[in-house]
PDB file of N, CA and C in Angstrom:
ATOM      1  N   UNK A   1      13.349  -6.355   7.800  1.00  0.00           N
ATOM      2  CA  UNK A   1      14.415  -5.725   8.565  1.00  0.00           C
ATOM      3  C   UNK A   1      14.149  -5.804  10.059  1.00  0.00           C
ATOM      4  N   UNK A   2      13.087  -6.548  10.622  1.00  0.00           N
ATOM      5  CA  UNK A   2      13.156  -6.449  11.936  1.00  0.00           C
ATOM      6  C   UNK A   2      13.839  -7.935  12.366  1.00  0.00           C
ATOM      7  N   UNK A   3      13.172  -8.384  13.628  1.00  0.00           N
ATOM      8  CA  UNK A   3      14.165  -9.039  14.664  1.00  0.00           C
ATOM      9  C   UNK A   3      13.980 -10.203  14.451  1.00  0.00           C
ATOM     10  N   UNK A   4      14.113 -11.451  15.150  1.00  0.00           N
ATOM     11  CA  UNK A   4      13.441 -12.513  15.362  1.00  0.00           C
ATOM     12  C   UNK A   4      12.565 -13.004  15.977  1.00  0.00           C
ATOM     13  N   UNK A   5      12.810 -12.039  17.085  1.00  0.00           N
ATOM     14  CA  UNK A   5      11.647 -11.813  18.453  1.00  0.00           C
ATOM     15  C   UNK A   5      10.349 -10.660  17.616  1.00  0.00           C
ATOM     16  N   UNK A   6      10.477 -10.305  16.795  1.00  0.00           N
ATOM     17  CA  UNK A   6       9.546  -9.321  16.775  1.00  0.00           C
ATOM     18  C   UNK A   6       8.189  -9.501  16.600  1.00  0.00           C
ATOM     19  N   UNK A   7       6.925  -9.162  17.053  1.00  0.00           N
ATOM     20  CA  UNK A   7       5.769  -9.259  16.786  1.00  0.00           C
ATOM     21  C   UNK A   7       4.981  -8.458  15.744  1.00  0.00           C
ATOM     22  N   UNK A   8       4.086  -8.913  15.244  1.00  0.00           N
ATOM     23  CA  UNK A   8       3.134  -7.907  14.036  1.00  0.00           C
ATOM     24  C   UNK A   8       1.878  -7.810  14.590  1.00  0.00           C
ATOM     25  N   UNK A   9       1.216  -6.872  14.136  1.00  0.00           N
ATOM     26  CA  UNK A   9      -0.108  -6.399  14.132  1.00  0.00           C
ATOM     27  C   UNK A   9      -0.969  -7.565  13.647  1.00  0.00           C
ATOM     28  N   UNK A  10      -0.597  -8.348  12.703  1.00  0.00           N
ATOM     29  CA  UNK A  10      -1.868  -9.118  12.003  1.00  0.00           C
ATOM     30  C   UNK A  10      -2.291  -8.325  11.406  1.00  0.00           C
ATOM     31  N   UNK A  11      -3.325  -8.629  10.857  1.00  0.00           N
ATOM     32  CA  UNK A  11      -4.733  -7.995  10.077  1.00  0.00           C
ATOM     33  C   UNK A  11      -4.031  -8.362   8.403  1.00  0.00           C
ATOM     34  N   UNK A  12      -2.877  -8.209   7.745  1.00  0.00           N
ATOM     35  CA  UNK A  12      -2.937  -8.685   6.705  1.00  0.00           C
ATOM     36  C   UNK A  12      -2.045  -9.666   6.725  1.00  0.00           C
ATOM     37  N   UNK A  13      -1.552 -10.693   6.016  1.00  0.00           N
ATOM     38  CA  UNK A  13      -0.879 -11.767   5.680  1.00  0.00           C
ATOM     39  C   UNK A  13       0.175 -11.217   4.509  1.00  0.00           C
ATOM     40  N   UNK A  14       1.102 -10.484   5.116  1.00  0.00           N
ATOM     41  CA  UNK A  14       2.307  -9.857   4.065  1.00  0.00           C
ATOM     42  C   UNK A  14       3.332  -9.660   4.715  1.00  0.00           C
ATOM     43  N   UNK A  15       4.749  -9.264   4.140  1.00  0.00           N
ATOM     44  CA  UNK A  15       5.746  -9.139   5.041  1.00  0.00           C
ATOM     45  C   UNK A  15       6.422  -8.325   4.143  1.00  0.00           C
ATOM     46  N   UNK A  16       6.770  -7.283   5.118  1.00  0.00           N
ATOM     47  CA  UNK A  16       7.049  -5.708   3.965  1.00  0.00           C
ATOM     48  C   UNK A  16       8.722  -5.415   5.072  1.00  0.00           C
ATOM     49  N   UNK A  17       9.050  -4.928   3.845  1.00  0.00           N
ATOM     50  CA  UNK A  17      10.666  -4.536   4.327  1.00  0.00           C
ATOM     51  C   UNK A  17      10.178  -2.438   4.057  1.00  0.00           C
ATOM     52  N   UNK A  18      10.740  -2.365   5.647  1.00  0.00           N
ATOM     53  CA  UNK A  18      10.555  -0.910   5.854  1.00  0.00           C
ATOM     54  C   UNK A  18      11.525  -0.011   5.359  1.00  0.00           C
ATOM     55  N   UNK A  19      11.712   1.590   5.182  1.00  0.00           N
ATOM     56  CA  UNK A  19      12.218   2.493   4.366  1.00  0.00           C
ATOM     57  C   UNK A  19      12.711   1.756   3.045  1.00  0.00           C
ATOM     58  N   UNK A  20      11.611   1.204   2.073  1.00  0.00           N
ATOM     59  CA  UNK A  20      12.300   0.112   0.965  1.00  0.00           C
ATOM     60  C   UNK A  20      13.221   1.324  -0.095  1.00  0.00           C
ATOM     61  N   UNK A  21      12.312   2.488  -0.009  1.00  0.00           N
ATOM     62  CA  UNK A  21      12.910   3.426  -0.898  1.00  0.00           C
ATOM     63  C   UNK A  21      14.082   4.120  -0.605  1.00  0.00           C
ATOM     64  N   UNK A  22      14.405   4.079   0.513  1.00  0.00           N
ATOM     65  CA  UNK A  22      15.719   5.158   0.460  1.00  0.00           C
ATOM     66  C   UNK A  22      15.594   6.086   1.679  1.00  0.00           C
ATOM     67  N   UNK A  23      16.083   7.184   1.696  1.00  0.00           N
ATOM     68  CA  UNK A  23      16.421   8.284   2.319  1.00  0.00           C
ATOM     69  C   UNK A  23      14.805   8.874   1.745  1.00  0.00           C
ATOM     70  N   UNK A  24      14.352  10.158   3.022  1.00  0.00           N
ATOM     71  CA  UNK A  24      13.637  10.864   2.337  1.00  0.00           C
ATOM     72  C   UNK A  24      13.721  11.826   0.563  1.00  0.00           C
ATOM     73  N   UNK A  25      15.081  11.646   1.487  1.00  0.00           N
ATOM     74  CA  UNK A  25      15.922  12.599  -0.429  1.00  0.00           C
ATOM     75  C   UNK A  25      15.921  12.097  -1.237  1.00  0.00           C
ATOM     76  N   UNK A  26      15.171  10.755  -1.443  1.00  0.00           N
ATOM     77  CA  UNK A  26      15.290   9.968  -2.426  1.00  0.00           C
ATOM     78  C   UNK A  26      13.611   9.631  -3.176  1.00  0.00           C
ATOM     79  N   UNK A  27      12.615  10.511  -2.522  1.00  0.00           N
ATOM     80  CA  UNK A  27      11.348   9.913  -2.490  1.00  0.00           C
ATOM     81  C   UNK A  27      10.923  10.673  -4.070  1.00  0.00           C
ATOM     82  N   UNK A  28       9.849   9.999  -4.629  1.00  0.00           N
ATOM     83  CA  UNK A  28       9.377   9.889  -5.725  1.00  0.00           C
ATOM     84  C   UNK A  28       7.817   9.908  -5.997  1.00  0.00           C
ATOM     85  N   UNK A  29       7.412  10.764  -7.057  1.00  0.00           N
ATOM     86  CA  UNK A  29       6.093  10.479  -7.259  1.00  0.00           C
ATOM     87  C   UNK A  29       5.685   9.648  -8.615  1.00  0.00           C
ATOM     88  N   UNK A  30       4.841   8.969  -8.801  1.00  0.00           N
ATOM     89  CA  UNK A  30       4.510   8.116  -9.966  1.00  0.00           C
ATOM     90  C   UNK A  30       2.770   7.916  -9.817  1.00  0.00           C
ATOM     91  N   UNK A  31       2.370   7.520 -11.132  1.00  0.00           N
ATOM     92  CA  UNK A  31       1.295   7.600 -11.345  1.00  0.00           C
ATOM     93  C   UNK A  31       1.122   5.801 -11.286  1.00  0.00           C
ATOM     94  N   UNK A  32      -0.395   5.235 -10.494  1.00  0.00           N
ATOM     95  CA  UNK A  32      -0.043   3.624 -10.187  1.00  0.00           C
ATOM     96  C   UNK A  32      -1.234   2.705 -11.160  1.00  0.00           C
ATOM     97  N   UNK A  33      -1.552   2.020 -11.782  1.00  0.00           N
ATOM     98  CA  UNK A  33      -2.934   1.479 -11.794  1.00  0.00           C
ATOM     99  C   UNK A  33      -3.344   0.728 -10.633  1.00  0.00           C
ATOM    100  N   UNK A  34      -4.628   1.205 -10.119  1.00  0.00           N
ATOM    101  CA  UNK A  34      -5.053   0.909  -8.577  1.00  0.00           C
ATOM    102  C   UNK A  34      -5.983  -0.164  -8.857  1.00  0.00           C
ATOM    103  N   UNK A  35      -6.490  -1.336  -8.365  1.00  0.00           N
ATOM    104  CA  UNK A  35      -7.416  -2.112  -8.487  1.00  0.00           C
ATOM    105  C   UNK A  35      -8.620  -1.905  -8.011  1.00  0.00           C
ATOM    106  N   UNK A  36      -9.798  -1.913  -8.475  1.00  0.00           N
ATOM    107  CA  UNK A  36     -10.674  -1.196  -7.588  1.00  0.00           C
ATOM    108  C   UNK A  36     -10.865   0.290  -7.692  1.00  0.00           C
ATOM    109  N   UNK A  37     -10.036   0.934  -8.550  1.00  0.00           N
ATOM    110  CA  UNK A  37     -10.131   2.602  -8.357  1.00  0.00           C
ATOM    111  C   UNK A  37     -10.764   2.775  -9.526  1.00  0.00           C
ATOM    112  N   UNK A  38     -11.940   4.058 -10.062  1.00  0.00           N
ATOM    113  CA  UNK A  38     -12.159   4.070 -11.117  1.00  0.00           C
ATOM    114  C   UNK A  38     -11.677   5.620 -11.441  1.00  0.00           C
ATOM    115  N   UNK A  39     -11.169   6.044 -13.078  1.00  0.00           N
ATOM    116  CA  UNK A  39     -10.986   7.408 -12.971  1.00  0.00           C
ATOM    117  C   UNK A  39      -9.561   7.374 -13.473  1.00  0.00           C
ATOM    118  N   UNK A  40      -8.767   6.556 -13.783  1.00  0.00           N
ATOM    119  CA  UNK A  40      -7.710   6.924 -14.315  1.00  0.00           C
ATOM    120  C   UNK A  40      -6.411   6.383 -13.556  1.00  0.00           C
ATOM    121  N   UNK A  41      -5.462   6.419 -13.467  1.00  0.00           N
ATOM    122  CA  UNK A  41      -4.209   6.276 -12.553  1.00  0.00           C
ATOM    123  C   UNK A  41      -4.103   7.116 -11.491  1.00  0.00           C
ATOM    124  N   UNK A  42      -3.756   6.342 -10.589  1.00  0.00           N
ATOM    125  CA  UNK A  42      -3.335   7.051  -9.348  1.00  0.00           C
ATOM    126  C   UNK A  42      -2.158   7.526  -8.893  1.00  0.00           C
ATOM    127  N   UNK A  43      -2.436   8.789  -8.672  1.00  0.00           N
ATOM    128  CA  UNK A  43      -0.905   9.914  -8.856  1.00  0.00           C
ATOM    129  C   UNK A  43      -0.502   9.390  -6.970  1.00  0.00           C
ATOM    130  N   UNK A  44       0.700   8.608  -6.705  1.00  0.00           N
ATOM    131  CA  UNK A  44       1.341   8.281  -5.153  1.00  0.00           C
ATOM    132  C   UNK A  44       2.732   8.960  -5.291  1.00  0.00           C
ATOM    133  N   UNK A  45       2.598   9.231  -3.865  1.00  0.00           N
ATOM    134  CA  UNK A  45       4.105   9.959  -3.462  1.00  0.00           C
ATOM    135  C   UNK A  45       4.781   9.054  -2.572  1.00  0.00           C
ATOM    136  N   UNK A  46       5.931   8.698  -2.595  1.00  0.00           N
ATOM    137  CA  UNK A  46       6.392   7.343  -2.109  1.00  0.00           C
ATOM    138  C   UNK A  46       7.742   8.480  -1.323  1.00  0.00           C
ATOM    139  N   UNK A  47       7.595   8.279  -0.106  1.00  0.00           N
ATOM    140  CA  UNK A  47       8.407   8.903   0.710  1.00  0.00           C
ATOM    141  C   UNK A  47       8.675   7.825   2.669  1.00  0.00           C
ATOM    142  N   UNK A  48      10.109   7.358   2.111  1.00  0.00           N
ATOM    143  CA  UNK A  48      10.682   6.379   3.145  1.00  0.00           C
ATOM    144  C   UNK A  48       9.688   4.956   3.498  1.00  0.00           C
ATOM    145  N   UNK A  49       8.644   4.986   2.576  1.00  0.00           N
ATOM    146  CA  UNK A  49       7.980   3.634   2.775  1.00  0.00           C
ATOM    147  C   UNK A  49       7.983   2.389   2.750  1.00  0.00           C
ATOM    148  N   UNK A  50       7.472   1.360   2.892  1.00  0.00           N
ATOM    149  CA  UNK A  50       7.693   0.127   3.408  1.00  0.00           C
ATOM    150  C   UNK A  50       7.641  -0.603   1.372  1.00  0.00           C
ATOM    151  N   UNK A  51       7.960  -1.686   1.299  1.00  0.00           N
ATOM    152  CA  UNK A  51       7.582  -2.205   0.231  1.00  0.00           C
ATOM    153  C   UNK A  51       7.090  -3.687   1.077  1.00  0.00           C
ATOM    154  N   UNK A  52       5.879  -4.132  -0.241  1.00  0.00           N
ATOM    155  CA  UNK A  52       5.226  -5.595   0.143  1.00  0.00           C
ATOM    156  C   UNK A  52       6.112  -6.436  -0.636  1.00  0.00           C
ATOM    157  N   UNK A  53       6.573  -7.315   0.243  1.00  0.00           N
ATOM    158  CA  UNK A  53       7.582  -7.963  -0.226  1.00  0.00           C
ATOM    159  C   UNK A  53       6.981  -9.698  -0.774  1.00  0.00           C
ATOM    160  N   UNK A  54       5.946  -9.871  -0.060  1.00  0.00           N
ATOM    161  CA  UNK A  54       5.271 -10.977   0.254  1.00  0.00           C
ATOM    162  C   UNK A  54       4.142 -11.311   0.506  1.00  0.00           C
ATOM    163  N   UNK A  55       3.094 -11.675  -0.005  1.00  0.00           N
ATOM    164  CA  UNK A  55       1.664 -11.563   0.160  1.00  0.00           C
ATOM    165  C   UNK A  55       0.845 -12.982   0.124  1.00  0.00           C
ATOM    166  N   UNK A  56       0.131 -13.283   1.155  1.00  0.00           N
ATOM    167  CA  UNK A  56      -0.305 -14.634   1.343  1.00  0.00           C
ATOM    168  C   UNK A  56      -1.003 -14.893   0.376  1.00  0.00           C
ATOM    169  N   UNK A  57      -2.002 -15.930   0.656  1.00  0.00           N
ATOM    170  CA  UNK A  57      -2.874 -16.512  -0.800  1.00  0.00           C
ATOM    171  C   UNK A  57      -4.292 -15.876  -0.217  1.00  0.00           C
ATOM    172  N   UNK A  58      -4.454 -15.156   0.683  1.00  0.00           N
ATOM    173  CA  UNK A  58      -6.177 -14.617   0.628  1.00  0.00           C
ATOM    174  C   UNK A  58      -5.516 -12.994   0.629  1.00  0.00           C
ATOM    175  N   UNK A  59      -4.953 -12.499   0.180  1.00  0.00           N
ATOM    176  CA  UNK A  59      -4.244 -10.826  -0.051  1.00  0.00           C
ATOM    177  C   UNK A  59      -4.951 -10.829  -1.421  1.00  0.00           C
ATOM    178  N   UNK A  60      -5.207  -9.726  -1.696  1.00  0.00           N
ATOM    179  CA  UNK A  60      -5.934  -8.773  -3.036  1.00  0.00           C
ATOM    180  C   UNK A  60      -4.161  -8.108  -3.226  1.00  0.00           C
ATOM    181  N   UNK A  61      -3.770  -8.087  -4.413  1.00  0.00           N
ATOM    182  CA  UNK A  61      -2.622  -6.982  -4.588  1.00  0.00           C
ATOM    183  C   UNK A  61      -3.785  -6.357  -5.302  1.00  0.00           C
ATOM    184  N   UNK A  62      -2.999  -4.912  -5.275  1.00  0.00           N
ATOM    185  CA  UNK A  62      -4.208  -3.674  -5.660  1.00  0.00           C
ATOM    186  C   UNK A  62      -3.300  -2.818  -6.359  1.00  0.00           C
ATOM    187  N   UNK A  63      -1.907  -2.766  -6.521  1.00  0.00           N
ATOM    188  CA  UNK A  63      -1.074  -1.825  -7.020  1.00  0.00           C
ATOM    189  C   UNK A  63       0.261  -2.417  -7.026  1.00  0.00           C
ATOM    190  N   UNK A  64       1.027  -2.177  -8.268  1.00  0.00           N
ATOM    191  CA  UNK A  64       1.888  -2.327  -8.278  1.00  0.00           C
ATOM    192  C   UNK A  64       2.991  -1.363  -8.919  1.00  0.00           C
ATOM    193  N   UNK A  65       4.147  -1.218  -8.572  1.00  0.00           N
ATOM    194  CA  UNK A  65       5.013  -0.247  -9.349  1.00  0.00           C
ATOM    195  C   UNK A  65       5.176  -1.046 -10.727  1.00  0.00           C
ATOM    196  N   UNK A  66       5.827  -0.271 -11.559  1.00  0.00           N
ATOM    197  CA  UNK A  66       6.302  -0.176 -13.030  1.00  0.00           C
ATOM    198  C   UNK A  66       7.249  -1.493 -12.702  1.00  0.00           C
ATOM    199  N   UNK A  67       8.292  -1.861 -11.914  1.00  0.00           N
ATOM    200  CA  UNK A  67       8.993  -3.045 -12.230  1.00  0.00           C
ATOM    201  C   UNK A  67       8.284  -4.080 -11.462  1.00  0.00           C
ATOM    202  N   UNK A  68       7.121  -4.221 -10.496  1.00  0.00           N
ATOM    203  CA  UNK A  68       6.172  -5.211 -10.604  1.00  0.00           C
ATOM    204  C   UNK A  68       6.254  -5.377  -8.734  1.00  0.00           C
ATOM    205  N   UNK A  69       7.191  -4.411  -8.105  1.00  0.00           N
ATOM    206  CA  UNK A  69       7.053  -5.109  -6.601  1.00  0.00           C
ATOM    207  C   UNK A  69       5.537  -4.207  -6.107  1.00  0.00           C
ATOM    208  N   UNK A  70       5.099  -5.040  -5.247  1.00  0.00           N
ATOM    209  CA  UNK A  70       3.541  -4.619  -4.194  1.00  0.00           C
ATOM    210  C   UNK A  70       3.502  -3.041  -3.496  1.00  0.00           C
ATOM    211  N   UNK A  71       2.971  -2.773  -3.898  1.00  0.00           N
ATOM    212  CA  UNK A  71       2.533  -1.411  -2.867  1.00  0.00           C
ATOM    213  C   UNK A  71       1.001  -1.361  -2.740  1.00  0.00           C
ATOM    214  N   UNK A  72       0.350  -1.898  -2.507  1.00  0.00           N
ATOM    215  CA  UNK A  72      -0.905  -2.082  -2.378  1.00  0.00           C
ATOM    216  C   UNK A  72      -1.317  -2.860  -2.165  1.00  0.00           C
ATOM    217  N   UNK A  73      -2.270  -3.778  -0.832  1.00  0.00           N
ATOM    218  CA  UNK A  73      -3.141  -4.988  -0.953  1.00  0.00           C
ATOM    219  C   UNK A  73      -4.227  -4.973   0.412  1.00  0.00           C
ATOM    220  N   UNK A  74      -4.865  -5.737  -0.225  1.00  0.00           N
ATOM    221  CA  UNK A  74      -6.163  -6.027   0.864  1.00  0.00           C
ATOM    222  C   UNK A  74      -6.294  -7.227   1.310  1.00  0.00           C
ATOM    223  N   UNK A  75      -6.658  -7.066   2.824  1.00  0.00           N
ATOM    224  CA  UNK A  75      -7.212  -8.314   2.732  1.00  0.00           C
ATOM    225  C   UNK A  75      -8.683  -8.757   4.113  1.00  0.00           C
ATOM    226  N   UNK A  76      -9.712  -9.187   3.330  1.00  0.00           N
ATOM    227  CA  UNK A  76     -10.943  -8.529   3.774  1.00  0.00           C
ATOM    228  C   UNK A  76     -11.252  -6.967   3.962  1.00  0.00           C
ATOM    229  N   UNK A  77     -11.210  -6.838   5.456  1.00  0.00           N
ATOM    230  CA  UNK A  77     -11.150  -5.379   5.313  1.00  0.00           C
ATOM    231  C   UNK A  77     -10.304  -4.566   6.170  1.00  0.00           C
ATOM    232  N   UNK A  78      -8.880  -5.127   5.656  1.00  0.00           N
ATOM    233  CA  UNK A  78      -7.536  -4.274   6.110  1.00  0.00           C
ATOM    234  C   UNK A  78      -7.091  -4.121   4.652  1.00  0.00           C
ATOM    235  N   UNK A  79      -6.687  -2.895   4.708  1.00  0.00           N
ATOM    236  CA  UNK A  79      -6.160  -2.221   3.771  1.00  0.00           C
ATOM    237  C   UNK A  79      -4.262  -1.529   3.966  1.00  0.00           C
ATOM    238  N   UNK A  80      -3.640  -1.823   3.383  1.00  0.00           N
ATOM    239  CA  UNK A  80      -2.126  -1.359   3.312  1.00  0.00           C
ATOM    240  C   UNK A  80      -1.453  -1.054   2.163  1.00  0.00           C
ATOM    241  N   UNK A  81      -0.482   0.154   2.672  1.00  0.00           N
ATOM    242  CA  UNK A  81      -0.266   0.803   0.732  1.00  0.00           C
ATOM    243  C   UNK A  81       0.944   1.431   1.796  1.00  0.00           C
ATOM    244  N   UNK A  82       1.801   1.858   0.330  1.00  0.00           N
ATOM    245  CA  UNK A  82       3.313   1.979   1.016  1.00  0.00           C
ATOM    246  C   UNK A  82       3.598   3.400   0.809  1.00  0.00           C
ATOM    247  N   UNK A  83       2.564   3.986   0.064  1.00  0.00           N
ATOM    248  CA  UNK A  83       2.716   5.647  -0.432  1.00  0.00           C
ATOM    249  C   UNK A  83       1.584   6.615   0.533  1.00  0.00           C
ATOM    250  N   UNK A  84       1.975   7.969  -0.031  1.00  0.00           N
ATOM    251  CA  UNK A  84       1.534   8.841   0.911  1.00  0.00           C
ATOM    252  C   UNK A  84      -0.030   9.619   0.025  1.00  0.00           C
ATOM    253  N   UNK A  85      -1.216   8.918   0.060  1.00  0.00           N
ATOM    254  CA  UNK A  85      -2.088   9.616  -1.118  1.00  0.00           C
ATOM    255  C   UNK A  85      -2.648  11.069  -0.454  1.00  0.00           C
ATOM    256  N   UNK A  86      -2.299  11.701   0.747  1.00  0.00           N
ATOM    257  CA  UNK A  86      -2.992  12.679   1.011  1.00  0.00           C
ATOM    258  C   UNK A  86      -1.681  13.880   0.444  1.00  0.00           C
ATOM    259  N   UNK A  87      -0.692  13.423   0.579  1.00  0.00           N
ATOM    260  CA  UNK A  87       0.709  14.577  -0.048  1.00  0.00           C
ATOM    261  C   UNK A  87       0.335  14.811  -1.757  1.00  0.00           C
ATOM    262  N   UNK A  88      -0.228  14.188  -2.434  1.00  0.00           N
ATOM    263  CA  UNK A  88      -0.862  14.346  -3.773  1.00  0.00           C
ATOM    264  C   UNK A  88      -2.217  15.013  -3.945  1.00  0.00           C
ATOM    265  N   UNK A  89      -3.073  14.866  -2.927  1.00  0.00           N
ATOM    266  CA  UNK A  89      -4.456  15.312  -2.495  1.00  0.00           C
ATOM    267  C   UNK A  89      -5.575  13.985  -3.405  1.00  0.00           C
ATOM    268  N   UNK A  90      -4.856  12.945  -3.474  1.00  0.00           N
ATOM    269  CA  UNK A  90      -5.419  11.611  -4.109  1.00  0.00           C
ATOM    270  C   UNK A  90      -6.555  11.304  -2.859  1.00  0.00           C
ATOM    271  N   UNK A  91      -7.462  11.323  -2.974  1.00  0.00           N
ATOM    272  CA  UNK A  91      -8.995  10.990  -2.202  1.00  0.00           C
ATOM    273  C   UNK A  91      -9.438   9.887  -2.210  1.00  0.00           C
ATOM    274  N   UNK A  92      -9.595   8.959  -3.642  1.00  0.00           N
ATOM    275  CA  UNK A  92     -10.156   8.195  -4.006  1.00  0.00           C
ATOM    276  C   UNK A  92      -9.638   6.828  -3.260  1.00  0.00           C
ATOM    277  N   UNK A  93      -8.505   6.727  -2.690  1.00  0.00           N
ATOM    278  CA  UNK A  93      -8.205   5.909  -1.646  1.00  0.00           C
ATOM    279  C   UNK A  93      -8.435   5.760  -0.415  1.00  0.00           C
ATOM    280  N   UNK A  94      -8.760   6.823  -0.080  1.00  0.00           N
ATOM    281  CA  UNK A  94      -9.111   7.174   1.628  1.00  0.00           C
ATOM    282  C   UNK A  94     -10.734   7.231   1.549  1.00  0.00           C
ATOM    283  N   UNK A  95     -11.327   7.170  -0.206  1.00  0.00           N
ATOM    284  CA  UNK A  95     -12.781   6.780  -0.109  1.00  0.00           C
ATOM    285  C   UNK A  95     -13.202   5.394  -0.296  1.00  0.00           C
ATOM    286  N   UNK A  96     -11.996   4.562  -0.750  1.00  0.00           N
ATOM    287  CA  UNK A  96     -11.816   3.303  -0.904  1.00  0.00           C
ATOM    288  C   UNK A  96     -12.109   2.650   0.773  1.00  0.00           C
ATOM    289  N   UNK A  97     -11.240   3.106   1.389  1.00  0.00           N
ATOM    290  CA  UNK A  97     -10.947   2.521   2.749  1.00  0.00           C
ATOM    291  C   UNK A  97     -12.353   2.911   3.545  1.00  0.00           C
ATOM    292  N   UNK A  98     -12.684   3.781   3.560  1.00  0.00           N
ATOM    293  CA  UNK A  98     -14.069   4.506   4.040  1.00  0.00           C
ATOM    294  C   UNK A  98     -15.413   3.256   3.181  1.00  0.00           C
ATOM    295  N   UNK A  99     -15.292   3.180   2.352  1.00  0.00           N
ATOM    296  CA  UNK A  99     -16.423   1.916   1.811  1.00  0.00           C
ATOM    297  C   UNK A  99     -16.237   0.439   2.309  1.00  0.00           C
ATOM    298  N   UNK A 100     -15.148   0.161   2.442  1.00  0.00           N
ATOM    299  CA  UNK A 100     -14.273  -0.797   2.900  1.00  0.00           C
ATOM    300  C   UNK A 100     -15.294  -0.830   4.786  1.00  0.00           C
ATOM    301  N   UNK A 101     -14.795   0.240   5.208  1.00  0.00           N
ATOM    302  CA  UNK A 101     -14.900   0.327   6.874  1.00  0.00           C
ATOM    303  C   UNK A 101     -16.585   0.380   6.903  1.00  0.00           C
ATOM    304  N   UNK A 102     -17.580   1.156   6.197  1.00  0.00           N
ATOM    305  CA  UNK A 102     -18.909   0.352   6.119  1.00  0.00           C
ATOM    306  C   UNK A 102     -19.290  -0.760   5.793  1.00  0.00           C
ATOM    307  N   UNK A 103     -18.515  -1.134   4.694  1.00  0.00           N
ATOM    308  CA  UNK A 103     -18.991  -2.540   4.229  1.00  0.00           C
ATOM    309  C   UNK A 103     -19.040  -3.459   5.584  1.00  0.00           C
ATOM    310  N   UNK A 104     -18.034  -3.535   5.946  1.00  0.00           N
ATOM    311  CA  UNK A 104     -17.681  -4.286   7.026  1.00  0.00           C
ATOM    312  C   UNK A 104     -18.593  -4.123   9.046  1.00  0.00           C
ATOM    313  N   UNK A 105     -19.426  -3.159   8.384  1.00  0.00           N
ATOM    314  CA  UNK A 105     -20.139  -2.633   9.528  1.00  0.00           C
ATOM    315  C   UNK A 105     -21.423  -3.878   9.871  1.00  0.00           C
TER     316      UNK A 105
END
C-alpha cells in the first residue's frame, strides 16, 4: 500500500501490506505454531497489523495463520511478526529476539 517513491528500512527481504486485518474493531486472537518456539502454540493478538505478503529466498517463515499467509519471519538476525505478543503476555518471543540479539553479538 505504499508509493512508488517510497523507501524501506531493509534488514529483511519481504514486502508486507499494512493494516492487512481491518479496523481495530476487527482484531483477533488465535493460537500460531511458531518455528523455533518450544512449549506449545503461541497465543497472538493481531490488532491493525501488517501481513507478509512476500518473502525472499534467505527469509526463515516462522508462523503462519490457519489459511497459510506469513506473520512471522527471520532473517539472520532481524526478526518481524505482524501480531502484538506482549497484549497476550506471550514472552517466549521477545526471548526469542533477545537470543537472536546475543547471538549476533
Amino acid at each position: 500500500d505504499g508509493t512508488a517513491d517510497q523507501k524501506t528500512f531493509g534488514g529483511l527481504d519481504i514486502v508486507v501490506r499494512r493494516n492487512a486485518f481491518g479496523h481495530q474493531s476487527e482484531s483477533f486472537e488465535t493460537d500460531l505454531i511458531f518455528a523455533g518456539i518450544s512449549g506449545g502454540p503461541v497465543h497472538a493478538a493481531f490488532i491493525r497489523g501488517p501481513i507478509i505478503e512476500r518473502v525472499g529466498p534467505s527469509v526463515e517463515v516462522l508462523a503462519r495463520l490457519h489459511d497459510g499467509r506469513v506473520v512471522a519471519a527471520r532473517e539472520g538476525n532481524a526478526l518481524g511478526i505482524s501480531f502484538h505478543p506482549e497484549v497476550t503476555g506471550e514472552k517466549r518471543i521477545h526471548r526469542l529476539f533477545a537470543d537472536m540479539v546475543l547471538a549476533a553479538r
